[in-house]
Protein backbone atom coordinates (compact mmCIF):
# COMPACT_ATOMS: atom_id res chain seq x y z
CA UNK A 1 -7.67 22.86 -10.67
CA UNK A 2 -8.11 19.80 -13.16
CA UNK A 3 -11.59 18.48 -13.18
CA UNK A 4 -13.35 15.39 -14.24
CA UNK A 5 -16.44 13.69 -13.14
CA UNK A 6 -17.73 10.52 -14.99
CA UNK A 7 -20.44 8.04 -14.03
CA UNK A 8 -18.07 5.01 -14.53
CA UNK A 9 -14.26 4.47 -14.13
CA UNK A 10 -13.72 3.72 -17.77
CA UNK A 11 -15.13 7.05 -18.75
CA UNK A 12 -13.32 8.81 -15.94
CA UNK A 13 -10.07 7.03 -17.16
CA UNK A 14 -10.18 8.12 -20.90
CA UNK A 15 -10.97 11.53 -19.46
CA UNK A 16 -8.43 11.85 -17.23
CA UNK A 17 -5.65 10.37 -20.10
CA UNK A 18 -7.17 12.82 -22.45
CA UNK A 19 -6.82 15.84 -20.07
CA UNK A 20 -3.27 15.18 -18.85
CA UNK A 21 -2.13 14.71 -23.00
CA UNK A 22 -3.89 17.98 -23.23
CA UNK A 23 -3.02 20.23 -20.34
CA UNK A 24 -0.04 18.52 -18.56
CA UNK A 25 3.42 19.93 -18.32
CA UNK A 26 6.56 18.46 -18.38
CA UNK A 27 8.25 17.60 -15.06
CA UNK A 28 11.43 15.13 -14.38
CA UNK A 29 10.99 14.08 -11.11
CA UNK A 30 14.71 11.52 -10.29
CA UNK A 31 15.31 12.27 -13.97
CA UNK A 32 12.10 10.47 -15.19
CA UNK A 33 10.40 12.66 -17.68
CA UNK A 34 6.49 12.86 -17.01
CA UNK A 35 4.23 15.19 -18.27
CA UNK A 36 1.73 16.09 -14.71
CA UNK A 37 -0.68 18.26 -13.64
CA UNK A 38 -0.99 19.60 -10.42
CA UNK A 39 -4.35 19.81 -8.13
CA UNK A 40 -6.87 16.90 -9.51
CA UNK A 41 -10.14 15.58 -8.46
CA UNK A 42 -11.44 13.29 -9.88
CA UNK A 43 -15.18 12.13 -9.27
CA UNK A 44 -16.53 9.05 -9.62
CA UNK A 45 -20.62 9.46 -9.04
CA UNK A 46 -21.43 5.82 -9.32
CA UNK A 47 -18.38 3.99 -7.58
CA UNK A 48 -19.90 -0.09 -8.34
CA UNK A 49 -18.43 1.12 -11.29
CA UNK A 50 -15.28 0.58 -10.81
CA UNK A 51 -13.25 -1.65 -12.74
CA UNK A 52 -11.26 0.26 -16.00
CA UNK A 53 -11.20 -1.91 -19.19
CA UNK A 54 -10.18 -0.21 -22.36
CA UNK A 55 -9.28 -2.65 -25.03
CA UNK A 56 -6.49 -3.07 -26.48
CA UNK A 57 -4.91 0.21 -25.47
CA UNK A 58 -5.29 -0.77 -21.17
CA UNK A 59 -6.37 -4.15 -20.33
CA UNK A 60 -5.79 -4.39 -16.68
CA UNK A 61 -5.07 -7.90 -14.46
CA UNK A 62 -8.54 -8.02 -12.45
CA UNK A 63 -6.76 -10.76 -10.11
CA UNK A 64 -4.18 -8.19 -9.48
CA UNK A 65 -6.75 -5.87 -8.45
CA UNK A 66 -8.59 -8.15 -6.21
CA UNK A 67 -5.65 -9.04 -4.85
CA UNK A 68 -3.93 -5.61 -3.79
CA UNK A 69 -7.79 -4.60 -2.33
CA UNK A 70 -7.99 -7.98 -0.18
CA UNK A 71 -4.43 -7.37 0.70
CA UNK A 72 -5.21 -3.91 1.87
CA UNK A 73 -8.37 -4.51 3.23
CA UNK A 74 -6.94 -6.94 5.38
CA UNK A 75 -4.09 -5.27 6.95
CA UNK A 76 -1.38 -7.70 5.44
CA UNK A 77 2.06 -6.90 4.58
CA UNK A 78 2.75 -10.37 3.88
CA UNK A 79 4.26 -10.95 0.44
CA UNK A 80 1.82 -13.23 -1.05
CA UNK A 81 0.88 -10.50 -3.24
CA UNK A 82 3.75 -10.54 -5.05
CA UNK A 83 2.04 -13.68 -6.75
CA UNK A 84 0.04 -11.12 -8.63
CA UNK A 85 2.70 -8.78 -9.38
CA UNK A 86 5.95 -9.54 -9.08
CA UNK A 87 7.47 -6.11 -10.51
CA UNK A 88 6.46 -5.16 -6.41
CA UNK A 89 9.38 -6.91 -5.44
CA UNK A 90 12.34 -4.14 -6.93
CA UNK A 91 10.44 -1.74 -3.78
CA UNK A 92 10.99 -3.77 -1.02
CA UNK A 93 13.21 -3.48 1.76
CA UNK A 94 13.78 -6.86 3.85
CA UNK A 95 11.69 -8.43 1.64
CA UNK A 96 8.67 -6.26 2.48
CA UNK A 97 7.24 -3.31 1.20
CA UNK A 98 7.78 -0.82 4.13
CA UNK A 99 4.94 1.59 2.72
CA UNK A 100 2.30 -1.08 2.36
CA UNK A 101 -1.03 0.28 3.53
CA UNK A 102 -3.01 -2.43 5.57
CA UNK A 103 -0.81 -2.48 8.87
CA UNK A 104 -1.06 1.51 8.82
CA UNK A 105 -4.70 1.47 8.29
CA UNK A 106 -5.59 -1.80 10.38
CA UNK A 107 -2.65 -1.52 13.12
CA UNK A 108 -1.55 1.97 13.23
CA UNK A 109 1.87 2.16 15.29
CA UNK A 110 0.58 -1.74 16.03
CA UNK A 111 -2.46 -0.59 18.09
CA UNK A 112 -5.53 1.03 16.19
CA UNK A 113 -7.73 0.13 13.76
CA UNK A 114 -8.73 2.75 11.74
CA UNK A 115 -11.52 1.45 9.53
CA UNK A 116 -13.05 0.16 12.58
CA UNK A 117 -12.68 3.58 14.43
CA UNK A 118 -14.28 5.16 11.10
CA UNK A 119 -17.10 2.86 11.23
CA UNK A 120 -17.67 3.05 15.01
CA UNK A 121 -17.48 6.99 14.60
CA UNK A 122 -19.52 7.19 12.24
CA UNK A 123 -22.26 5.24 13.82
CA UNK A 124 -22.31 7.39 16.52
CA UNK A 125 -22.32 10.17 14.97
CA UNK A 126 -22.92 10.53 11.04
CA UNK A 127 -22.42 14.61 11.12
CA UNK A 128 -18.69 14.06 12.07
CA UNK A 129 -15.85 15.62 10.30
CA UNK A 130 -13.78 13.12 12.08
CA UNK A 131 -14.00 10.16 10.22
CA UNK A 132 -10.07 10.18 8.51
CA UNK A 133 -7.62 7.10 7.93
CA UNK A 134 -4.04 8.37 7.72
CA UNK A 135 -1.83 6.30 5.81
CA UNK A 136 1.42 8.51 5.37
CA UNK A 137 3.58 7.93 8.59
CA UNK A 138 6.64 10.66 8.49
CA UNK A 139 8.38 8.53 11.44
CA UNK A 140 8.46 5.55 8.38
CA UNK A 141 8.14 7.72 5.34
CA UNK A 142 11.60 9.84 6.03
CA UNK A 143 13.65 6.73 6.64
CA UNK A 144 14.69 6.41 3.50
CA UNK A 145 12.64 3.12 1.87
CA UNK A 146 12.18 2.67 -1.32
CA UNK A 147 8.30 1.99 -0.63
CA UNK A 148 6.74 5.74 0.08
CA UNK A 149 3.05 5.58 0.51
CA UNK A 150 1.58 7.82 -2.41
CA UNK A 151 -1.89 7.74 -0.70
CA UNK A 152 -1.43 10.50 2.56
CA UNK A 153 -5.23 9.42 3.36
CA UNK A 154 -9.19 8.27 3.14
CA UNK A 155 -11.39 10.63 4.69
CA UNK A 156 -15.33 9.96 4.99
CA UNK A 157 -18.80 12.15 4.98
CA UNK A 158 -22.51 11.41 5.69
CA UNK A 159 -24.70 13.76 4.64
CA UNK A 160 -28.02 13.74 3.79
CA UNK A 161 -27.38 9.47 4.18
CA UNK A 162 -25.34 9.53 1.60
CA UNK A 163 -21.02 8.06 2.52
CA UNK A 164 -19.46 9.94 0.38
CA UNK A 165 -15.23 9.16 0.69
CA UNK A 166 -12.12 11.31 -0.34
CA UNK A 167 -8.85 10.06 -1.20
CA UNK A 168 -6.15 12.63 -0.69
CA UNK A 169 -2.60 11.40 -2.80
CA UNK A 170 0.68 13.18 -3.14
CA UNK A 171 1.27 11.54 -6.33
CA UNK A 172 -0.40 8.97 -9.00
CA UNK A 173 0.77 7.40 -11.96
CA UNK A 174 -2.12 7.68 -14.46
CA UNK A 175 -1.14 4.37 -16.04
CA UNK A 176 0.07 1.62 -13.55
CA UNK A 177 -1.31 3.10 -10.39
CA UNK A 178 -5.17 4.80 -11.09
CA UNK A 179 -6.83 1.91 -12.38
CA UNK A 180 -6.23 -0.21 -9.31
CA UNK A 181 -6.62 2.71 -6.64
CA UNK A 182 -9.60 3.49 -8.09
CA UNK A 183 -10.54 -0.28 -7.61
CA UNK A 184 -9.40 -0.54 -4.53
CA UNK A 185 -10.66 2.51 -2.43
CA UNK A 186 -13.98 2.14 -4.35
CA UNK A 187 -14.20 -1.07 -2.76
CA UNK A 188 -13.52 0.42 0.72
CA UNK A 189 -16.17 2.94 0.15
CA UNK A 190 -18.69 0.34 -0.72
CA UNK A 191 -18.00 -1.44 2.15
CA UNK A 192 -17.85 1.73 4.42
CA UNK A 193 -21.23 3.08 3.14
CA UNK A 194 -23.21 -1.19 3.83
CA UNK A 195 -21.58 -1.20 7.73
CA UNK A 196 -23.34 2.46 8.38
CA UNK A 197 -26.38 1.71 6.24
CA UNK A 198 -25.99 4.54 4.14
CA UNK A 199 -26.50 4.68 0.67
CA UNK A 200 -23.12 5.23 -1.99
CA UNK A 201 -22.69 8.40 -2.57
CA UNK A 202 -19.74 10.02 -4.78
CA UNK A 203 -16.17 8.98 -4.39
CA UNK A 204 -13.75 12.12 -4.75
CA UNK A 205 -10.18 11.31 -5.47
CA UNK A 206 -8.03 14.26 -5.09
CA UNK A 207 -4.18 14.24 -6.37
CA UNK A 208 -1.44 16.57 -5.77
CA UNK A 209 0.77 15.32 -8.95
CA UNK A 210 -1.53 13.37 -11.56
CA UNK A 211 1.39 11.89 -14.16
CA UNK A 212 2.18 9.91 -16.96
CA UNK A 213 5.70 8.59 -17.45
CA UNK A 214 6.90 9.22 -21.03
CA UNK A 215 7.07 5.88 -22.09
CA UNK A 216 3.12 5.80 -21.88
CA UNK A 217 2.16 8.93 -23.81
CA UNK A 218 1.63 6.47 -27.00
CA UNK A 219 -0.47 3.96 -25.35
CA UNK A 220 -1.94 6.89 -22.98
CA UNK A 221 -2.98 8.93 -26.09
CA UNK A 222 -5.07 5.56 -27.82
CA UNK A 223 -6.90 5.15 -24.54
CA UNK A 224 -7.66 9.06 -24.86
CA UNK A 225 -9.08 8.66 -28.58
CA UNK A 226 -11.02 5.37 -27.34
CA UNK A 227 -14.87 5.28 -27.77
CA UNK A 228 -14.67 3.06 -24.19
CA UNK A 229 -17.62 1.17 -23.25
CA UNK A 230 -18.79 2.42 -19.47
CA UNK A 231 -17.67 0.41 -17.13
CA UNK A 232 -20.44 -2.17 -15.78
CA UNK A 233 -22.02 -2.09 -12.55
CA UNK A 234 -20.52 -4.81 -9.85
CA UNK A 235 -22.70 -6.71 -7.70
CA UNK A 236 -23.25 -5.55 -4.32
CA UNK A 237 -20.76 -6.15 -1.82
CA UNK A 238 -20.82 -6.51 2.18
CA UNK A 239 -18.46 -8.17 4.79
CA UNK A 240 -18.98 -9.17 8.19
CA UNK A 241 -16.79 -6.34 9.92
CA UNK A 242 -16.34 -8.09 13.40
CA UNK A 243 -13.97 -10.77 11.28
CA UNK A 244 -13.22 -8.72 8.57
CA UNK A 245 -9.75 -9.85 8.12
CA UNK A 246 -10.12 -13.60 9.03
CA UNK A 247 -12.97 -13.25 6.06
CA UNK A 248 -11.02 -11.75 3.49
CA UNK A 249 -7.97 -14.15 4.38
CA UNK A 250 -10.45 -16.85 3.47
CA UNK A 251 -11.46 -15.21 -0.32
CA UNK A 252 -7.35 -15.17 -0.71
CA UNK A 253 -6.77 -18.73 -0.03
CA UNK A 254 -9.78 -20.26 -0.92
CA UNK A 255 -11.43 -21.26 2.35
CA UNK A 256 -14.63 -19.47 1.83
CA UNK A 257 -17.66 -20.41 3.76
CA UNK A 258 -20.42 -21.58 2.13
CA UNK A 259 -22.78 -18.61 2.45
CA UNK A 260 -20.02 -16.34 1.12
CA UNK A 261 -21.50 -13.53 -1.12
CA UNK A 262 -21.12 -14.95 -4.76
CA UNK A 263 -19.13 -11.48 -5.69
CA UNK A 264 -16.75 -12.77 -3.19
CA UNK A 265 -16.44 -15.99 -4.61
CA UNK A 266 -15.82 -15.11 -7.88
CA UNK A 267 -12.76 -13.41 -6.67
CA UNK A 268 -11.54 -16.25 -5.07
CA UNK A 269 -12.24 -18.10 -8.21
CA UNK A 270 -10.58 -15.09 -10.04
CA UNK A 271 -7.65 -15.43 -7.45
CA UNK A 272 -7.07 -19.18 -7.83
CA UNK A 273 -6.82 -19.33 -11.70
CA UNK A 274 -4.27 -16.60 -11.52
CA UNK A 275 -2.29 -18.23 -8.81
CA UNK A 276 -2.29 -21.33 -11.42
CA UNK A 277 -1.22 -19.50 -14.54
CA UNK A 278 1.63 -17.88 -12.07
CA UNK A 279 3.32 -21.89 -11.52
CA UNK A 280 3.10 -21.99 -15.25
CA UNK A 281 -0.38 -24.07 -15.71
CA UNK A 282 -1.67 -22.46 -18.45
CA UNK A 283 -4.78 -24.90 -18.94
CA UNK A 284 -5.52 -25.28 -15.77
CA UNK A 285 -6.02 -21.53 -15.14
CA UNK A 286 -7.76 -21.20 -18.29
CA UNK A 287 -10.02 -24.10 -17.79
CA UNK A 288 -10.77 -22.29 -14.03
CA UNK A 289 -11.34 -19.04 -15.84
CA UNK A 290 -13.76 -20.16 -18.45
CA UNK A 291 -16.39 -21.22 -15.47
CA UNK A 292 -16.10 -17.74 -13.49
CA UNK A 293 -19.13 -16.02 -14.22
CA UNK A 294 -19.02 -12.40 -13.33
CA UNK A 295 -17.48 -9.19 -14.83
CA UNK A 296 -14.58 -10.34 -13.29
CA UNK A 297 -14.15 -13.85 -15.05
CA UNK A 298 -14.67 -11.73 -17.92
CA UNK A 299 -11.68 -9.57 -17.75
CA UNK A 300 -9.70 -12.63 -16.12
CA UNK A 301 -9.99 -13.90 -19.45
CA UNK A 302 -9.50 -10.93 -21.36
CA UNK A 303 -6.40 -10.58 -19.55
CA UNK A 304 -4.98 -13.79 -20.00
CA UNK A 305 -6.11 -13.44 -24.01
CA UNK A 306 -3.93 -10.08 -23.82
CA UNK A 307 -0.72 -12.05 -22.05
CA UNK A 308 -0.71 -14.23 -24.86
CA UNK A 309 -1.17 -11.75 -27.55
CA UNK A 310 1.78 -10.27 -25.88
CA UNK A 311 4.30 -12.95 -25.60
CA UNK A 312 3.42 -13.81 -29.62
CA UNK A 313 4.36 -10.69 -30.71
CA UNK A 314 7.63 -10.52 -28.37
CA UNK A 315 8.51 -14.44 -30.01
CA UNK A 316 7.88 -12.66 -33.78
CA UNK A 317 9.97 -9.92 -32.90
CA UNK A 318 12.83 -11.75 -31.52
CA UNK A 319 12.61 -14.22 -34.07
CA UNK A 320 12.67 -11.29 -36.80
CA UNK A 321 16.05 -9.97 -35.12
């Protein structure tokens, strides 16, 4: 079994780049080389630590991340969240992506909630080895999409009045898909652990296949030699649970109430100054991300300071062909 445990994500994440360099073998899954290794958990003792940042090697799009947890969180399917990533769109079949996990964990075959059965469960009875959200469907996941769930489920454990959660995965891209699970089932921990009144214990995240694609063993293997910083501690979060989605619908669009938690504001701030750097207003988003005070507004900016970096080098090399 491969190992780590780190205090903060950015320490797990140079850990776990390190490791896979180090121990992986090659495997060519569809013809895609990747060097994987099998059986990882990964342990992340203080999960408010959450967001990875390790400049310049991985800079990640925090309004991405927000986005893909609210989008979750809420149940939707809806395609709004293509705003924040529109490389989503090559998986999607009818113009959604049929492996999206919010309808299987908020409307399971269109009927049950899952996070609410957790909660209720859990409240009842805090010694249960019940408390498990199933994501992978085999009636959907055999079909033949191109959107397979690579999560198979949460599962969630009181003890000693501690919530401590486990992710179970059949597969995880090191590079484009850790950074933001790890953001956004940290976030459904949090929020787990403040409906039950427990304290946050450990979050576990267990992965059959653990990968890098080829094409990120360069980039993979500066992160690795990286002296990160840890990642920093995010403010508290809780949700009203009896209008959980209607409440996170608002943080997407803006239409926060005015006792909103300021973490959740400054996601909605973080949100809005992406959506206007998406229709091509540069200043505007800018302008909107200089006054977002927060960790986030931090690596909003960082990671619009990286997108431009980026498209200046593309224009010199172009212009040098």
């Amino acid at each position: 079994m491969f190992v780590v445990t780190a205090d903060s994500a950015n320490d797990l994440y140079t850990a776990v780049c390190r490791g896979v360099l180090e121990q992986g073998r090659r495997a060519a899954p569809r013809g895609m080389a990747t060097t994987e290794v099998l059986d990882a958990h990964l342990k992340l003792t203080q999960p408010r630590r959450r967001f990875v940042s390790v400049p310049p090697a991985r800079v990640l799009n925090p309004a991405f991340a927000v986005a893909e947890a609210l989008w979750i969180l809420s149940g939707s399917d809806d395609p709004w969240i293509f705003t924040y990533n529109r490389r989503l769109e090559q998986y999607t079949d009818e113009g959604r992506l049929q492996g999206a996990y919010g309808p299987r964990m908020r409307r399971w075959q269109g009927a049950v909630d899952q996070l609410d059965h957790v909660r209720r469960l859990l409240g009842a009875d805090p010694d249960s080895r019940q408390a498990v959200i199933q994501l992978y469907d085999p009636q959907r996941d055999t079909a033949g999409h191109r959107d397979v769930p690579c999560t198979l489920n949460y599962r969630f454990f009181v003890r000693r009045g501690r919530l401590d959660m486990h992710t179970t995965m059949r597969s995880n891209d090191v590079w484009l898909g850790l950074p933001y699970d790890l953001f956004t089932a940290t976030m459904l921990h949090e929020l787990m652990a403040d409906w039950l009144g427990a304290e946050l214990g450990t979050y576990h995240h267990h992965v059959d296949s653990l990968h890098l694609y080829a094409q990120h063993d360069d980039a993979a293997a500066e992160v690795a030699a990286s002296v990160a910083m840890p990642s920093p501690t995010m403010a508290a979060l809780s949700a009203p649970i009896d209008r959980l989605t209607e409440f996170l619908t608002a943080v997407v669009t803006g239409g926060l109430c005015t006792d909103a938690g300021a973490p959740w504001r400054e996601m909605a701030a973080v949100l809005a100054s992406y959506r206007r750097w998406t229709a091509e207003d540069r200043p505007t988003a800018r302008a909107l991300a200089a006054d977002i005070d927060g960790d986030l507004g931090e690596a909003l900016r960082g990671w619009y300071a990286h997108l431009i970096r980026t498209a200046e080098l593309a224009a010199l090399t172009t212009g040098g062909a």
